[in-house]
N, C-alpha and C. Protein backbone atom coordinates (compact mmCIF):
# COMPACT_ATOMS: atom_id res chain seq x y z
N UNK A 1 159.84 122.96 -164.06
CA UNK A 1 158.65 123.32 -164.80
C UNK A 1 157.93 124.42 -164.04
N UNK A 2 158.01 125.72 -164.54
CA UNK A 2 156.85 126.81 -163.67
C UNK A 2 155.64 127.20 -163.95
N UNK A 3 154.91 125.88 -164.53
CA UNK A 3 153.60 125.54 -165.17
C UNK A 3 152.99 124.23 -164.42
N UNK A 4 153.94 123.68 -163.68
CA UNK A 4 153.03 122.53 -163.11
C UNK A 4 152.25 122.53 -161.70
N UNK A 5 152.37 122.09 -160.87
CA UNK A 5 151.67 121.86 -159.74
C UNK A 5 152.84 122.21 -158.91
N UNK A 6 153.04 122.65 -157.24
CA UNK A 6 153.58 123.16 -156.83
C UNK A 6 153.93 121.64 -155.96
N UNK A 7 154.98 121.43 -155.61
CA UNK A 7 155.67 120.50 -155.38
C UNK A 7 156.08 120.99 -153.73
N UNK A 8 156.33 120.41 -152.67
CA UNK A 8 156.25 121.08 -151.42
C UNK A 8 156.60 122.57 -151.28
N UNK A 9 155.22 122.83 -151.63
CA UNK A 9 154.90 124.48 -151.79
C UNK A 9 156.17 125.25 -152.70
N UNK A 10 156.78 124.60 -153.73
CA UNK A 10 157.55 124.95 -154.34
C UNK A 10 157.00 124.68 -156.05
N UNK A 11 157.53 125.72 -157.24
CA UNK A 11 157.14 125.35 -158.20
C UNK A 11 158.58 126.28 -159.03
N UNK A 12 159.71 125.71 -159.47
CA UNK A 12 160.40 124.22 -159.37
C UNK A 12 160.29 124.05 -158.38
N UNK A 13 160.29 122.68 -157.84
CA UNK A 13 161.00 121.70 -156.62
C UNK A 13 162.32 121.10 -156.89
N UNK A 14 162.78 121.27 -155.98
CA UNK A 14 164.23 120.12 -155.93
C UNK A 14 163.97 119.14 -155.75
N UNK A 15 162.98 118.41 -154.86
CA UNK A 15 162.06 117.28 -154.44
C UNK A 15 162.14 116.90 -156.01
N UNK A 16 161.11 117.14 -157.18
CA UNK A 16 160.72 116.66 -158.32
C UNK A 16 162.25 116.45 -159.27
N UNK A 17 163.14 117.05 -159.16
CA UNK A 17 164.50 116.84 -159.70
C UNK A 17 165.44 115.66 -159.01
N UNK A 18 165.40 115.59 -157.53
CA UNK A 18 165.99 114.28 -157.02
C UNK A 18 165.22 113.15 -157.03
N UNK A 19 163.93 113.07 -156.67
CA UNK A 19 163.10 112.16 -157.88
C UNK A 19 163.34 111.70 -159.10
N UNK A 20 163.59 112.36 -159.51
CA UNK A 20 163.98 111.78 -161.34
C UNK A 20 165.24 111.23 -161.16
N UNK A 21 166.00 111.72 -160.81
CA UNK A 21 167.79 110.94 -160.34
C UNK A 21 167.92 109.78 -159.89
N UNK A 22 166.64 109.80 -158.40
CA UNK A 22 166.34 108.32 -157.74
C UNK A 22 165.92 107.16 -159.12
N UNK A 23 165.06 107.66 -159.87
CA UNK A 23 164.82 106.81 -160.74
C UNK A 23 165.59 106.52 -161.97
N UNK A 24 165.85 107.45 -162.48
CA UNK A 24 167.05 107.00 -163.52
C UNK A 24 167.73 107.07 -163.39
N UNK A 25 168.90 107.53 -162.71
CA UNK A 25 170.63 107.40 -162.26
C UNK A 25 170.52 105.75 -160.67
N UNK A 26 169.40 106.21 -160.29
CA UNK A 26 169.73 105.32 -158.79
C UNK A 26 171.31 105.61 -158.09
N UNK A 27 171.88 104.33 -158.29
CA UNK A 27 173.10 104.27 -157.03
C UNK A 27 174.17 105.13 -158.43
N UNK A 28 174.00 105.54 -159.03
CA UNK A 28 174.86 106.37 -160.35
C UNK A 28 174.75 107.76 -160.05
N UNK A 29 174.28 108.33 -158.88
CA UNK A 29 173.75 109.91 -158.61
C UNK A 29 174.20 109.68 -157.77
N UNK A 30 174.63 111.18 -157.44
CA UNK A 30 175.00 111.53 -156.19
C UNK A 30 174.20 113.28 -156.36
N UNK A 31 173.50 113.10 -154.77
CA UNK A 31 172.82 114.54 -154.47
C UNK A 31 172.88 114.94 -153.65
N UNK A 32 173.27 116.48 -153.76
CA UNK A 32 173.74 117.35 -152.35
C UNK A 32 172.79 118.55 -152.49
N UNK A 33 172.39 118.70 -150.96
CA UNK A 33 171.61 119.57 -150.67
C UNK A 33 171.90 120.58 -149.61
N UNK A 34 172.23 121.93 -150.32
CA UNK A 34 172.61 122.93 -149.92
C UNK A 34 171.52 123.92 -148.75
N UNK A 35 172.12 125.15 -148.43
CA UNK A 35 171.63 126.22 -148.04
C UNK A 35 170.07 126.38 -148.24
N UNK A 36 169.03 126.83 -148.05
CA UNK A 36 167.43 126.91 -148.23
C UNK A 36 167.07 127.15 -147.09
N UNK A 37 165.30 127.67 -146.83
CA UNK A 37 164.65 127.69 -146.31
C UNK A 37 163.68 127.01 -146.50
N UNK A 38 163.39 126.02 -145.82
CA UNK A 38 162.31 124.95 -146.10
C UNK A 38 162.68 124.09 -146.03
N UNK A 39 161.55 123.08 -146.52
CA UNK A 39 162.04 121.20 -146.72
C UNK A 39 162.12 120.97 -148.14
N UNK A 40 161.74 121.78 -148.71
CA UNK A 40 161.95 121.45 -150.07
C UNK A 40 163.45 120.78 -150.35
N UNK A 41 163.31 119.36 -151.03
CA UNK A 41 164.89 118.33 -151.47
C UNK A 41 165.03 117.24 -150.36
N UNK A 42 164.22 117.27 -148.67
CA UNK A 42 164.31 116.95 -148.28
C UNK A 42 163.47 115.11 -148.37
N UNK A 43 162.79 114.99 -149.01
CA UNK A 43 162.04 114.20 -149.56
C UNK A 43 162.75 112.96 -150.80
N UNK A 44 163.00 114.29 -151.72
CA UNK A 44 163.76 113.61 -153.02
C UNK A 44 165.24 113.10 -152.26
N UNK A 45 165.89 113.75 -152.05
CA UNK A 45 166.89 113.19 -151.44
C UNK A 45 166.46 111.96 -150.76
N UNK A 46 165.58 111.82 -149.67
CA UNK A 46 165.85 110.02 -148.92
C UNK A 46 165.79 109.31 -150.10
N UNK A 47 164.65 109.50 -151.38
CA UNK A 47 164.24 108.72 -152.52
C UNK A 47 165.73 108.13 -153.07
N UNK A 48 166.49 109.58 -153.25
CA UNK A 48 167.53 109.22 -153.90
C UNK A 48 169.00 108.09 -153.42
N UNK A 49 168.63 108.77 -151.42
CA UNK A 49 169.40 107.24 -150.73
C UNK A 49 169.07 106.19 -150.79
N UNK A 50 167.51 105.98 -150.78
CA UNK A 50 167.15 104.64 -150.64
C UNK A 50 167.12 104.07 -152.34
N UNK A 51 167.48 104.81 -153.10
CA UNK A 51 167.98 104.06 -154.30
C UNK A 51 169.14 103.72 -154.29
N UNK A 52 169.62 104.22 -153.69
CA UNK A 52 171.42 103.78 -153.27
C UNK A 52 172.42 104.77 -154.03
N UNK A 53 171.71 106.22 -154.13
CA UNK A 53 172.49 107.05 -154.41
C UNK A 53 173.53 107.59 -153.56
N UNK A 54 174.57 108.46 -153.39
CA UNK A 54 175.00 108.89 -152.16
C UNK A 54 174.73 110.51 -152.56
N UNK A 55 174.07 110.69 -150.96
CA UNK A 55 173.78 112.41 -150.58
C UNK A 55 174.45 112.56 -149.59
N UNK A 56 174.30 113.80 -149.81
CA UNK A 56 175.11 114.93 -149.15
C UNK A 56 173.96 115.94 -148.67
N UNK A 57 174.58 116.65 -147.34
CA UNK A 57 173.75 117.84 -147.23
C UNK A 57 174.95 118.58 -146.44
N UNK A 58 174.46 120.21 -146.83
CA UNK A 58 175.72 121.00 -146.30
C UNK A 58 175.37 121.33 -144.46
N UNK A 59 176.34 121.72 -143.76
CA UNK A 59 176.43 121.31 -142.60
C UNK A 59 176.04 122.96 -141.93
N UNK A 60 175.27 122.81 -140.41
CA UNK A 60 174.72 124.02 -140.77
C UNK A 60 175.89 125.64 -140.55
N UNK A 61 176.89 125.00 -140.34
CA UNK A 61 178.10 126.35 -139.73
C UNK A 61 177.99 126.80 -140.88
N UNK A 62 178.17 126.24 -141.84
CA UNK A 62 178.57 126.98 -143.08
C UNK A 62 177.39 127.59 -144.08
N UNK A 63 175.99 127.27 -143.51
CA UNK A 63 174.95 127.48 -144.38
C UNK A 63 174.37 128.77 -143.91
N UNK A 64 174.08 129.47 -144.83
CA UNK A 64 173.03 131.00 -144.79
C UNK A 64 171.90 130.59 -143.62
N UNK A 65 171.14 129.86 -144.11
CA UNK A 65 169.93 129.05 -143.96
C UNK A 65 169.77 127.77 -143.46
N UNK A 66 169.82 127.04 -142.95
CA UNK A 66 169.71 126.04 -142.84
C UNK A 66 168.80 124.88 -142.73
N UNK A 67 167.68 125.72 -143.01
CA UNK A 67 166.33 124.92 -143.08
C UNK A 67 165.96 123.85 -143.95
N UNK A 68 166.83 123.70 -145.43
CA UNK A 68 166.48 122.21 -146.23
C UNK A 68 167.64 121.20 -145.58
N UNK A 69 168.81 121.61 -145.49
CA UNK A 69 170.00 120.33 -145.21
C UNK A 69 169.01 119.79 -143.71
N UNK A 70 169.10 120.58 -143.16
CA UNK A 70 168.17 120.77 -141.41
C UNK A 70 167.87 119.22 -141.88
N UNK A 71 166.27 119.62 -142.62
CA UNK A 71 165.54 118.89 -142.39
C UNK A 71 165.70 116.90 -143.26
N UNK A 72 166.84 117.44 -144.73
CA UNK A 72 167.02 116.18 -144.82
C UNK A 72 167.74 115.27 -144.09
N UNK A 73 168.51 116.03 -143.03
CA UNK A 73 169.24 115.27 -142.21
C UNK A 73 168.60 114.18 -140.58
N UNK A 74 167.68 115.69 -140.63
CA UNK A 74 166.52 114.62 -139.39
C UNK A 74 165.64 113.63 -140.46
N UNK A 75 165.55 113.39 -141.64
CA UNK A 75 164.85 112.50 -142.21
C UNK A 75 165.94 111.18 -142.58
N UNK A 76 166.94 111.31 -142.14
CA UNK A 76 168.24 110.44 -142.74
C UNK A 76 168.46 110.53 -143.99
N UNK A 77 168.04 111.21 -144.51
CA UNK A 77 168.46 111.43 -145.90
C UNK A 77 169.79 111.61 -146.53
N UNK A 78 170.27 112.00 -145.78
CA UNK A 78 172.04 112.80 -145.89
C UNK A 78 172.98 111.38 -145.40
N UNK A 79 173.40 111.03 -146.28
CA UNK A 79 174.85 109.75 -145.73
C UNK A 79 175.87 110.51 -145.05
N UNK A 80 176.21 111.81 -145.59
CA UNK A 80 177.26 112.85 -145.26
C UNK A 80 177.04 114.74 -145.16
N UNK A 81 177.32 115.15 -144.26
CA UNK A 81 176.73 116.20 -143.83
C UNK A 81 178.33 117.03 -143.36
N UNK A 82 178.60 117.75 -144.70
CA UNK A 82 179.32 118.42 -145.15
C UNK A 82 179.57 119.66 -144.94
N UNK A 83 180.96 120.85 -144.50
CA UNK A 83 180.72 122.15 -144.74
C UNK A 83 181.00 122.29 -146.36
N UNK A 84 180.78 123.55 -146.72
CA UNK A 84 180.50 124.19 -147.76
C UNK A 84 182.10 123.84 -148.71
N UNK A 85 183.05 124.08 -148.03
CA UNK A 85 184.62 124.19 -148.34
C UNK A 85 184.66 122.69 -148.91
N UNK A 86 184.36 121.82 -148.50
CA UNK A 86 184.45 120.26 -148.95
C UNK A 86 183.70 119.94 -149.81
N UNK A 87 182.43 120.66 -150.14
CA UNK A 87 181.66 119.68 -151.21
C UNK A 87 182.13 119.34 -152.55
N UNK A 88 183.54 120.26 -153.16
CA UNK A 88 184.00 119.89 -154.26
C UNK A 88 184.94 118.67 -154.20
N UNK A 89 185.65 118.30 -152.73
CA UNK A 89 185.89 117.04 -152.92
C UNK A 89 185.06 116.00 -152.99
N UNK A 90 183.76 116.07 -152.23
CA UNK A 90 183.34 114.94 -152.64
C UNK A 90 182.45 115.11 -153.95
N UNK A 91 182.19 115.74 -154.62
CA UNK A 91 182.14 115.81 -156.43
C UNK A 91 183.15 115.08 -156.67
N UNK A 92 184.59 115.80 -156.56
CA UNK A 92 185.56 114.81 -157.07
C UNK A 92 185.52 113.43 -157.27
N UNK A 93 185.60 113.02 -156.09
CA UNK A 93 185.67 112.19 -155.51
C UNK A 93 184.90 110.89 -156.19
N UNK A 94 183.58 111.19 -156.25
CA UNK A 94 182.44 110.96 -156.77
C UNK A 94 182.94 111.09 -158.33
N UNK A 95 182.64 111.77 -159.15
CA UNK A 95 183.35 111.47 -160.47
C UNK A 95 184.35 110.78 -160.41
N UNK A 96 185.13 110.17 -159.82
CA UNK A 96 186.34 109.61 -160.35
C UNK A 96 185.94 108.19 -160.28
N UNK A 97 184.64 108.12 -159.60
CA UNK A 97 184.07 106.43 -159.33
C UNK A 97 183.80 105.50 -160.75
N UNK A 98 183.65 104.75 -160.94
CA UNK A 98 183.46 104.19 -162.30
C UNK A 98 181.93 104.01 -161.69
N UNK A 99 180.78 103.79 -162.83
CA UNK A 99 179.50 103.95 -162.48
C UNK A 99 179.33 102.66 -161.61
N UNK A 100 178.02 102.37 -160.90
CA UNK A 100 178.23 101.42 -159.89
C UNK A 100 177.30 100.35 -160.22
N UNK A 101 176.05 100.55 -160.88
CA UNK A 101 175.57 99.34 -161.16
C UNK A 101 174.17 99.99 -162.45
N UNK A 102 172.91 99.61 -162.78
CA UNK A 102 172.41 99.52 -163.42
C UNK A 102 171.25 100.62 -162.46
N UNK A 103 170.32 101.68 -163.39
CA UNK A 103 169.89 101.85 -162.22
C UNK A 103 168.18 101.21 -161.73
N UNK A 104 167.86 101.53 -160.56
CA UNK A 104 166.94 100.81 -160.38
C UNK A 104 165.67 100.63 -161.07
């Protein structure tokens, strides 16, 4: 939305998009958080672990930037902390799961 309120100094946020996932997908999402400058995702993402989603964040060799994975990773947010070359397996991977439960 680039009409609402600015979301950690962001307007979109990724924060406000893994939020919504935490709540309606829960442990049925999976969210990976790429390349950035900032913390922005770093937030939504724990939301989305501690719903029992599985995240990802990209690892920093392979990132431009590394300032959002950075920071969801010092927040524990990240179950798996990925280079760039792998994240389509674990998509795969991840789709091939049958859904896992109801979400929270």
């Amino acid at each position: 939305m680039k009409d609402g309120p600015l979301v950690s100094r962001h307007r979109p946020s990724v924060d406000v998009l893994f939020r919504a996932a935490a709540r309606c997908a829960g442990a049925n999402a999976l969210g990976i958080l790429m390349t950035g400058m900032g913390d922005d995702g770093a937030n939504g993402l724990l939301e989305m672990r501690r719903a029992g989603a599985l995240t990802v964040a990209q690892d920093e060799e392979s990132c431009v930037v590394f300032g959002m994975p950075k920071e969801a990773i010092e927040r524990g947010a990240a179950m798996k902390v990925l280079p760039l070359d792998r994240m389509h397996h674990e998509i795969i991977r991840f789709g091939a799961m049958p859904a896992l439960r109801q979400p929270a």
